[in-house]
PDB file of N, CA and C in Angstrom:
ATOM      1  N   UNK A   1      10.914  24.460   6.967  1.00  0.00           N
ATOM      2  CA  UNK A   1      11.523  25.407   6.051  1.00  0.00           C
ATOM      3  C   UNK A   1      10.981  26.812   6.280  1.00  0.00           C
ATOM      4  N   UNK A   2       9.621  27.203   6.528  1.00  0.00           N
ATOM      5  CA  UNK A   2       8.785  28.094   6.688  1.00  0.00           C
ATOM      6  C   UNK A   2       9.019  28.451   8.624  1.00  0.00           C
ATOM      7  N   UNK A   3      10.227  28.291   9.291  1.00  0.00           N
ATOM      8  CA  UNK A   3       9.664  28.068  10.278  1.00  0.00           C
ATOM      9  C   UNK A   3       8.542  27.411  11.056  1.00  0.00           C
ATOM     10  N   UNK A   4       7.690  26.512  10.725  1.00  0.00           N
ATOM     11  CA  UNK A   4       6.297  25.605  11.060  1.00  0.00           C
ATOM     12  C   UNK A   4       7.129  24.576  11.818  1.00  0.00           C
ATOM     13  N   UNK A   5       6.765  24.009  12.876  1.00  0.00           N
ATOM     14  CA  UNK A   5       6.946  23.100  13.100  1.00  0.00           C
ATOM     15  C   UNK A   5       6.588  21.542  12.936  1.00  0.00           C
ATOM     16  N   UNK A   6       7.568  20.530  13.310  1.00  0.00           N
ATOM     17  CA  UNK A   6       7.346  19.479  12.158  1.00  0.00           C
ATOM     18  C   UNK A   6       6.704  18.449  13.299  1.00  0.00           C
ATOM     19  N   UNK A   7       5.662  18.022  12.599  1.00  0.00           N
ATOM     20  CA  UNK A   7       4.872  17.099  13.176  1.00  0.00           C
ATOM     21  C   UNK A   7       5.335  15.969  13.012  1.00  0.00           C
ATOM     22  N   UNK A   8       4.421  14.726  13.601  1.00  0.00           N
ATOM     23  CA  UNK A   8       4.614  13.179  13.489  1.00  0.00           C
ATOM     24  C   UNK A   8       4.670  12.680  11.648  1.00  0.00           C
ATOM     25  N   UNK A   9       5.658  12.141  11.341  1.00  0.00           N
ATOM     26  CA  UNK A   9       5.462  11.438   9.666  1.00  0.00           C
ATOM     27  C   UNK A   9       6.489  12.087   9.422  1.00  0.00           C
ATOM     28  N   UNK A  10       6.923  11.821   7.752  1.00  0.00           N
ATOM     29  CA  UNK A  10       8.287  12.643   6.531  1.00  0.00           C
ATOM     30  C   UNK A  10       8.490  13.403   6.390  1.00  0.00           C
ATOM     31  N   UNK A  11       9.583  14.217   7.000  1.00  0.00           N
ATOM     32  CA  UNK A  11      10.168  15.925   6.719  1.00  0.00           C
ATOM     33  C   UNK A  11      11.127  15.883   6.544  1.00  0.00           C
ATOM     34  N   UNK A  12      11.373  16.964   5.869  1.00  0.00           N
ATOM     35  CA  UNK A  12      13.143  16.787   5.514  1.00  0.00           C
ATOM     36  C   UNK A  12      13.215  17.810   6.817  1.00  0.00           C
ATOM     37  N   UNK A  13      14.827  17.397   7.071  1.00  0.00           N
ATOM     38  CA  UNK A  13      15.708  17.774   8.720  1.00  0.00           C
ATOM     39  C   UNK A  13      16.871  18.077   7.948  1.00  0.00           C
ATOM     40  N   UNK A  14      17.358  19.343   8.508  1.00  0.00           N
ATOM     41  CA  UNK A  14      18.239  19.908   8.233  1.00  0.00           C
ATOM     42  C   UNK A  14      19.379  19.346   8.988  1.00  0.00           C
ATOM     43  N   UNK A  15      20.012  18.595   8.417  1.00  0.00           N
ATOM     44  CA  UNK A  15      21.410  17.602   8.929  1.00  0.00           C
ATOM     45  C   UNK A  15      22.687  18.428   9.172  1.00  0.00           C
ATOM     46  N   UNK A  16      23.927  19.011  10.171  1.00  0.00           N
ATOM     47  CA  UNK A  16      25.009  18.727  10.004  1.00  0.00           C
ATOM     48  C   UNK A  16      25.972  17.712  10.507  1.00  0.00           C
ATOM     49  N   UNK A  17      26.590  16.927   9.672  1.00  0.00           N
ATOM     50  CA  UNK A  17      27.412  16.342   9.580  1.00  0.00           C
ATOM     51  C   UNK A  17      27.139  14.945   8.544  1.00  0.00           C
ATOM     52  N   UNK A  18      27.712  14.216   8.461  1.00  0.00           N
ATOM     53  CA  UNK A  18      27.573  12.958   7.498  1.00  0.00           C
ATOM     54  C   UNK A  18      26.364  12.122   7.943  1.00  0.00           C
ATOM     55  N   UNK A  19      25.883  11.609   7.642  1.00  0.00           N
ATOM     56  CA  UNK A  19      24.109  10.892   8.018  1.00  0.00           C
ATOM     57  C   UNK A  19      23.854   9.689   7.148  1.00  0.00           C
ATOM     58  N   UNK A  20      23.472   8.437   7.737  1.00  0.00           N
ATOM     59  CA  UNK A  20      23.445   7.612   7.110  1.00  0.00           C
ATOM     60  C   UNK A  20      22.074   7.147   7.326  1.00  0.00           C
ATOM     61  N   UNK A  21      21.301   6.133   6.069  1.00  0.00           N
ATOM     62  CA  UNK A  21      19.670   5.843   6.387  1.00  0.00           C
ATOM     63  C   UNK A  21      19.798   5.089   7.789  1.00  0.00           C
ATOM     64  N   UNK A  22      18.721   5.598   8.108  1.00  0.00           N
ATOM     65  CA  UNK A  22      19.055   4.312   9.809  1.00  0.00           C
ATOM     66  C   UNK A  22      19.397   4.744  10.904  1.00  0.00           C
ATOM     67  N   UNK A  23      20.297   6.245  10.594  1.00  0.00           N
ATOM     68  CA  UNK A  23      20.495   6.654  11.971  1.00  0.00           C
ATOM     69  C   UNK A  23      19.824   7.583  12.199  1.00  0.00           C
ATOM     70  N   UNK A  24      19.740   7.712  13.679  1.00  0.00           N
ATOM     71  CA  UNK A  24      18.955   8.257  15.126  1.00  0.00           C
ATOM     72  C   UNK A  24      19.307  10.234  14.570  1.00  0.00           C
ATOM     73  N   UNK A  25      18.607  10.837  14.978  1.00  0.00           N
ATOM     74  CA  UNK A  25      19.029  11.872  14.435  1.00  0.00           C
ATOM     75  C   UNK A  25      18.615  12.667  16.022  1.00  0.00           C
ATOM     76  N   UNK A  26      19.637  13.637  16.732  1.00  0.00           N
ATOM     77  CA  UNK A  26      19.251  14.585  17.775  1.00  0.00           C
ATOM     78  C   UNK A  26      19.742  15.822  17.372  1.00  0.00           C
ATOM     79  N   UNK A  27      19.400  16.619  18.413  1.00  0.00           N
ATOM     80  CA  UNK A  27      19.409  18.295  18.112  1.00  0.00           C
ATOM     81  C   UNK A  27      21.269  18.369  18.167  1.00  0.00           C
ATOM     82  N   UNK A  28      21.531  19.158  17.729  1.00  0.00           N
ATOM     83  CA  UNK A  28      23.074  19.471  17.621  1.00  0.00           C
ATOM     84  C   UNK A  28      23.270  21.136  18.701  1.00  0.00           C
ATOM     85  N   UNK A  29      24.532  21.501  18.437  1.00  0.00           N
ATOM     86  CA  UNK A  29      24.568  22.541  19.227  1.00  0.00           C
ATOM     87  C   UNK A  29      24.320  23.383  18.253  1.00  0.00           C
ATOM     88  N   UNK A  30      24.499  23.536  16.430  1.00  0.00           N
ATOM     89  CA  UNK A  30      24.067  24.649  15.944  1.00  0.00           C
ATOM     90  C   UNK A  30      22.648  24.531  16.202  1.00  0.00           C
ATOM     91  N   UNK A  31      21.816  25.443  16.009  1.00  0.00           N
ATOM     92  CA  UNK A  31      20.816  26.018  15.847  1.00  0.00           C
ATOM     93  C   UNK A  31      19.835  25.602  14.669  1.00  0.00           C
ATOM     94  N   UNK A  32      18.913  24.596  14.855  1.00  0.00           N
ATOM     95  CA  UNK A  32      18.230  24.293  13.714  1.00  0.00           C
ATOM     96  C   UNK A  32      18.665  23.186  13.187  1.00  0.00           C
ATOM     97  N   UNK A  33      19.459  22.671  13.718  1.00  0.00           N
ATOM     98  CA  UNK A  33      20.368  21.254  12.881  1.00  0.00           C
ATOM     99  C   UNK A  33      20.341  20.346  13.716  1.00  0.00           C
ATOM    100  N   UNK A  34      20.306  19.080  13.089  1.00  0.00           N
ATOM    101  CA  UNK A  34      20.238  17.545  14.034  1.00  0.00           C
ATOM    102  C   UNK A  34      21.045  17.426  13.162  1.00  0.00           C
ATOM    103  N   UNK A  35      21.935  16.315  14.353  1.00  0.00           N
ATOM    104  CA  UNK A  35      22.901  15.518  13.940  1.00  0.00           C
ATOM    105  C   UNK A  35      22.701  14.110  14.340  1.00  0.00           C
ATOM    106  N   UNK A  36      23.401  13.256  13.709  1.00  0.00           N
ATOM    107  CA  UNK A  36      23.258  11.657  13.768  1.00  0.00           C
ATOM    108  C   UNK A  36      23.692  10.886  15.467  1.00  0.00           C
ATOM    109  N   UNK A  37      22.788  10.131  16.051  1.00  0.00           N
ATOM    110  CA  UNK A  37      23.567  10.084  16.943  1.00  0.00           C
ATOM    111  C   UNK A  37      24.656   9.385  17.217  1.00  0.00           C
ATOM    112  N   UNK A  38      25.011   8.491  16.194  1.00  0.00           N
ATOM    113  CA  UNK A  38      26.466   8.243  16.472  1.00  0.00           C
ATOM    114  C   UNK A  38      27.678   9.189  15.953  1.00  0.00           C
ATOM    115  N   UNK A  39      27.659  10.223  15.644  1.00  0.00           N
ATOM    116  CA  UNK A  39      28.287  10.830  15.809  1.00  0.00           C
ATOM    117  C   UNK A  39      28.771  11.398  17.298  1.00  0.00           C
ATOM    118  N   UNK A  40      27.793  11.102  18.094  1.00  0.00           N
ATOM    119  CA  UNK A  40      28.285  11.716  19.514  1.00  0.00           C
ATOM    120  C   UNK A  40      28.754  10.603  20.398  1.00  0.00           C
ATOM    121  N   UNK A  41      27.881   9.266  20.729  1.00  0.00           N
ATOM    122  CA  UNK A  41      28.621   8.825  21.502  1.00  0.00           C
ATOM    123  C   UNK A  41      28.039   7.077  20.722  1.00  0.00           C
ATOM    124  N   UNK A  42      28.680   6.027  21.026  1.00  0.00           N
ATOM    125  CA  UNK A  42      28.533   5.073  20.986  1.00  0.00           C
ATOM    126  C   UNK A  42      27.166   4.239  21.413  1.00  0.00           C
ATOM    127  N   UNK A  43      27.179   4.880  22.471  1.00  0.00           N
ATOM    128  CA  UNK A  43      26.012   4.040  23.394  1.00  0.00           C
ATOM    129  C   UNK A  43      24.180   4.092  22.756  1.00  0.00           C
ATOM    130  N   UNK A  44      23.456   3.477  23.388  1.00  0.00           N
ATOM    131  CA  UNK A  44      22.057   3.825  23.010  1.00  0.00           C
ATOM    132  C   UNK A  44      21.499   5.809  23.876  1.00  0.00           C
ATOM    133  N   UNK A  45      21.084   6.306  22.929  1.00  0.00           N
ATOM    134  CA  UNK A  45      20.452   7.530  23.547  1.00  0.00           C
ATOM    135  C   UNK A  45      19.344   7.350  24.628  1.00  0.00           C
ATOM    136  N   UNK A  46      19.847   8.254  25.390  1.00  0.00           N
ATOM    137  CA  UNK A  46      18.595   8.733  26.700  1.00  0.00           C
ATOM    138  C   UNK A  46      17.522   8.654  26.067  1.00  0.00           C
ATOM    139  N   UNK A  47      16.230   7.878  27.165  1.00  0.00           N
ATOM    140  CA  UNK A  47      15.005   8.294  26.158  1.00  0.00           C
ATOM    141  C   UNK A  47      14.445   9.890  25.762  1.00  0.00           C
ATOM    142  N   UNK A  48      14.030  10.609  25.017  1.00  0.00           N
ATOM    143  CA  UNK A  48      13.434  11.888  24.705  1.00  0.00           C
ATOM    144  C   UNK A  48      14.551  12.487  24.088  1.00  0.00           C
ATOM    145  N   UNK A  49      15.669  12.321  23.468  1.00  0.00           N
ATOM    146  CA  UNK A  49      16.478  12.933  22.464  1.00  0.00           C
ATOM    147  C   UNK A  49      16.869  12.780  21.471  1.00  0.00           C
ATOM    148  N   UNK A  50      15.557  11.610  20.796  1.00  0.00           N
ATOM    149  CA  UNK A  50      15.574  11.125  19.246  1.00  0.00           C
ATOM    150  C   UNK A  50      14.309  12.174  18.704  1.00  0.00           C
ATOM    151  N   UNK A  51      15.115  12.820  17.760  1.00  0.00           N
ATOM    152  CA  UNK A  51      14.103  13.880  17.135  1.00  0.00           C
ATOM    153  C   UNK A  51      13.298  12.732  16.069  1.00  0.00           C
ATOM    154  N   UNK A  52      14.371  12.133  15.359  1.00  0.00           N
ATOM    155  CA  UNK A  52      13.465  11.388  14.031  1.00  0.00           C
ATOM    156  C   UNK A  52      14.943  10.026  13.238  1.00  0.00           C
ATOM    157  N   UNK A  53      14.552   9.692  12.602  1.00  0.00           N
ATOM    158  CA  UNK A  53      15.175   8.597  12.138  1.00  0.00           C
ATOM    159  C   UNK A  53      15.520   9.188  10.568  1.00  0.00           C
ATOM    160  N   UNK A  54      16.650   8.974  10.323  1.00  0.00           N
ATOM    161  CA  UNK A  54      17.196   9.295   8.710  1.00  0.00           C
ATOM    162  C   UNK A  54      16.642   8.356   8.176  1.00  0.00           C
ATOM    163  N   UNK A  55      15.812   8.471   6.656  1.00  0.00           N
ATOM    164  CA  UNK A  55      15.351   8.097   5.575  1.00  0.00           C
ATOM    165  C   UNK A  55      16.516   8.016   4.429  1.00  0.00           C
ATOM    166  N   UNK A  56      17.374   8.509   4.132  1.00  0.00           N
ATOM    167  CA  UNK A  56      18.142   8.753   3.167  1.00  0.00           C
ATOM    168  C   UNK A  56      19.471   9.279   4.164  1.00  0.00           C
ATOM    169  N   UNK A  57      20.651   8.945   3.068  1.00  0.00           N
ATOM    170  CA  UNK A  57      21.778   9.622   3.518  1.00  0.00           C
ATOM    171  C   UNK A  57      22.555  10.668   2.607  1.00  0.00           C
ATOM    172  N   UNK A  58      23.580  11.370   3.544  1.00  0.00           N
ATOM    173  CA  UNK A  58      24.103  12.947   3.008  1.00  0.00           C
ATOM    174  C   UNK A  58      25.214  12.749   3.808  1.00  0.00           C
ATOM    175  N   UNK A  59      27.015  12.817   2.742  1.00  0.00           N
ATOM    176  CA  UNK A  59      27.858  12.906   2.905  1.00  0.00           C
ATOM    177  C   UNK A  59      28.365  14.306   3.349  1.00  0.00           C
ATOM    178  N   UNK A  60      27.562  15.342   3.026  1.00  0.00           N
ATOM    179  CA  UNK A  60      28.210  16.661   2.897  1.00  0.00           C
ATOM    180  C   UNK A  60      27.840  16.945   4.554  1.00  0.00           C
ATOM    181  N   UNK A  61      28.849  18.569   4.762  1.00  0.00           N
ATOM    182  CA  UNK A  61      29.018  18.770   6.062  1.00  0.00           C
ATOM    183  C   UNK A  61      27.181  19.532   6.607  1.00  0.00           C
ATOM    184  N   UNK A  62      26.377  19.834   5.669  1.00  0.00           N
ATOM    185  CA  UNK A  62      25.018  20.335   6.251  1.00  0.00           C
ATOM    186  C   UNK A  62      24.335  19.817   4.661  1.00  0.00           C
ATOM    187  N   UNK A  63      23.317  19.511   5.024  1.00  0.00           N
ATOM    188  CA  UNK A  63      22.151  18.928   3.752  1.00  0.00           C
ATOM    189  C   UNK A  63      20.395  18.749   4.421  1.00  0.00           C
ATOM    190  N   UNK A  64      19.571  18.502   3.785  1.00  0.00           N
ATOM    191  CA  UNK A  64      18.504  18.364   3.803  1.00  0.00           C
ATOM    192  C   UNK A  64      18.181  17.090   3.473  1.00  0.00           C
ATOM    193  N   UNK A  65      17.725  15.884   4.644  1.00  0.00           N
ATOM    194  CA  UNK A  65      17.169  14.841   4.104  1.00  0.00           C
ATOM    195  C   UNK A  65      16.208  14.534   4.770  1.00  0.00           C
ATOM    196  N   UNK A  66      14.909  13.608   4.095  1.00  0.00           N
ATOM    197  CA  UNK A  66      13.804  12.983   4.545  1.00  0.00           C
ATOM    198  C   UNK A  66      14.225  12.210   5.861  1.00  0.00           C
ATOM    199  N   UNK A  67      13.037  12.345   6.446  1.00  0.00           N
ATOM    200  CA  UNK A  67      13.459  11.364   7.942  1.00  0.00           C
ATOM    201  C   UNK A  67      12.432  11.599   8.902  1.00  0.00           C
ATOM    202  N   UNK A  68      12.216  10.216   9.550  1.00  0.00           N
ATOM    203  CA  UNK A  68      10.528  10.147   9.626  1.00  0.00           C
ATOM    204  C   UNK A  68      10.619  10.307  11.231  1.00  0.00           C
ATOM    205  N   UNK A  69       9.792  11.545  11.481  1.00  0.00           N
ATOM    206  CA  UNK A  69       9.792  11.898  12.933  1.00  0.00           C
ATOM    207  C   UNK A  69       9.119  11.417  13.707  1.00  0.00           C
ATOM    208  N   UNK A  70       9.936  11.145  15.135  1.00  0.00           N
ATOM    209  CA  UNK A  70       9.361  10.105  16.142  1.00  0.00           C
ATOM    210  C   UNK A  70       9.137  10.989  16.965  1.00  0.00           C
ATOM    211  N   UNK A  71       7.518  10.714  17.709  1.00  0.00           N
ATOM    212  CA  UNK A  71       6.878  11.357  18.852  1.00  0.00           C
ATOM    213  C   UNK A  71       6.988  10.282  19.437  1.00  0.00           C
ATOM    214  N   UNK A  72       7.792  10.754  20.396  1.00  0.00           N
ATOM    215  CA  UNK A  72       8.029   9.666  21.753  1.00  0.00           C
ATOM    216  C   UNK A  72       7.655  10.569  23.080  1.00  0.00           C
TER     217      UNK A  72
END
């Protein structure tokens, strides 16, 4: 939120698009926003482009939810 960057453990991630608990969350093309990765393609993600895992879900088109970041 502060600009800081987010370490290993619970941060809220600035989501666009719909997000459900459970899904894979990667960088999007806006700026500052992860999106779910099934929103992009079906398949399993390349390794190194899972930012963090959704904790909670958000119907709306951009939201703020918990989601526990993976250092891979």
């Amino acid at each position: 939120a502060d600009g800081k960057p987010l370490i290993a453990g619970v941060e809220p991630v600035r989501v666009c698009g719909g997000v459900q608990p459970g899904d894979l969350l990667v960088a999007s093309d806006e700026p500052g926003c992860a999106v779910a990765w099934s929103q992009i393609d079906a398949g399993a993600p390349p390794p190194g482009v899972v930012i963090a895992k959704a904790l909670e879900g958000a119907a709306q088109a951009e939201a703020l939810v918990l989601a526990l970041i993976l250092a891979r």
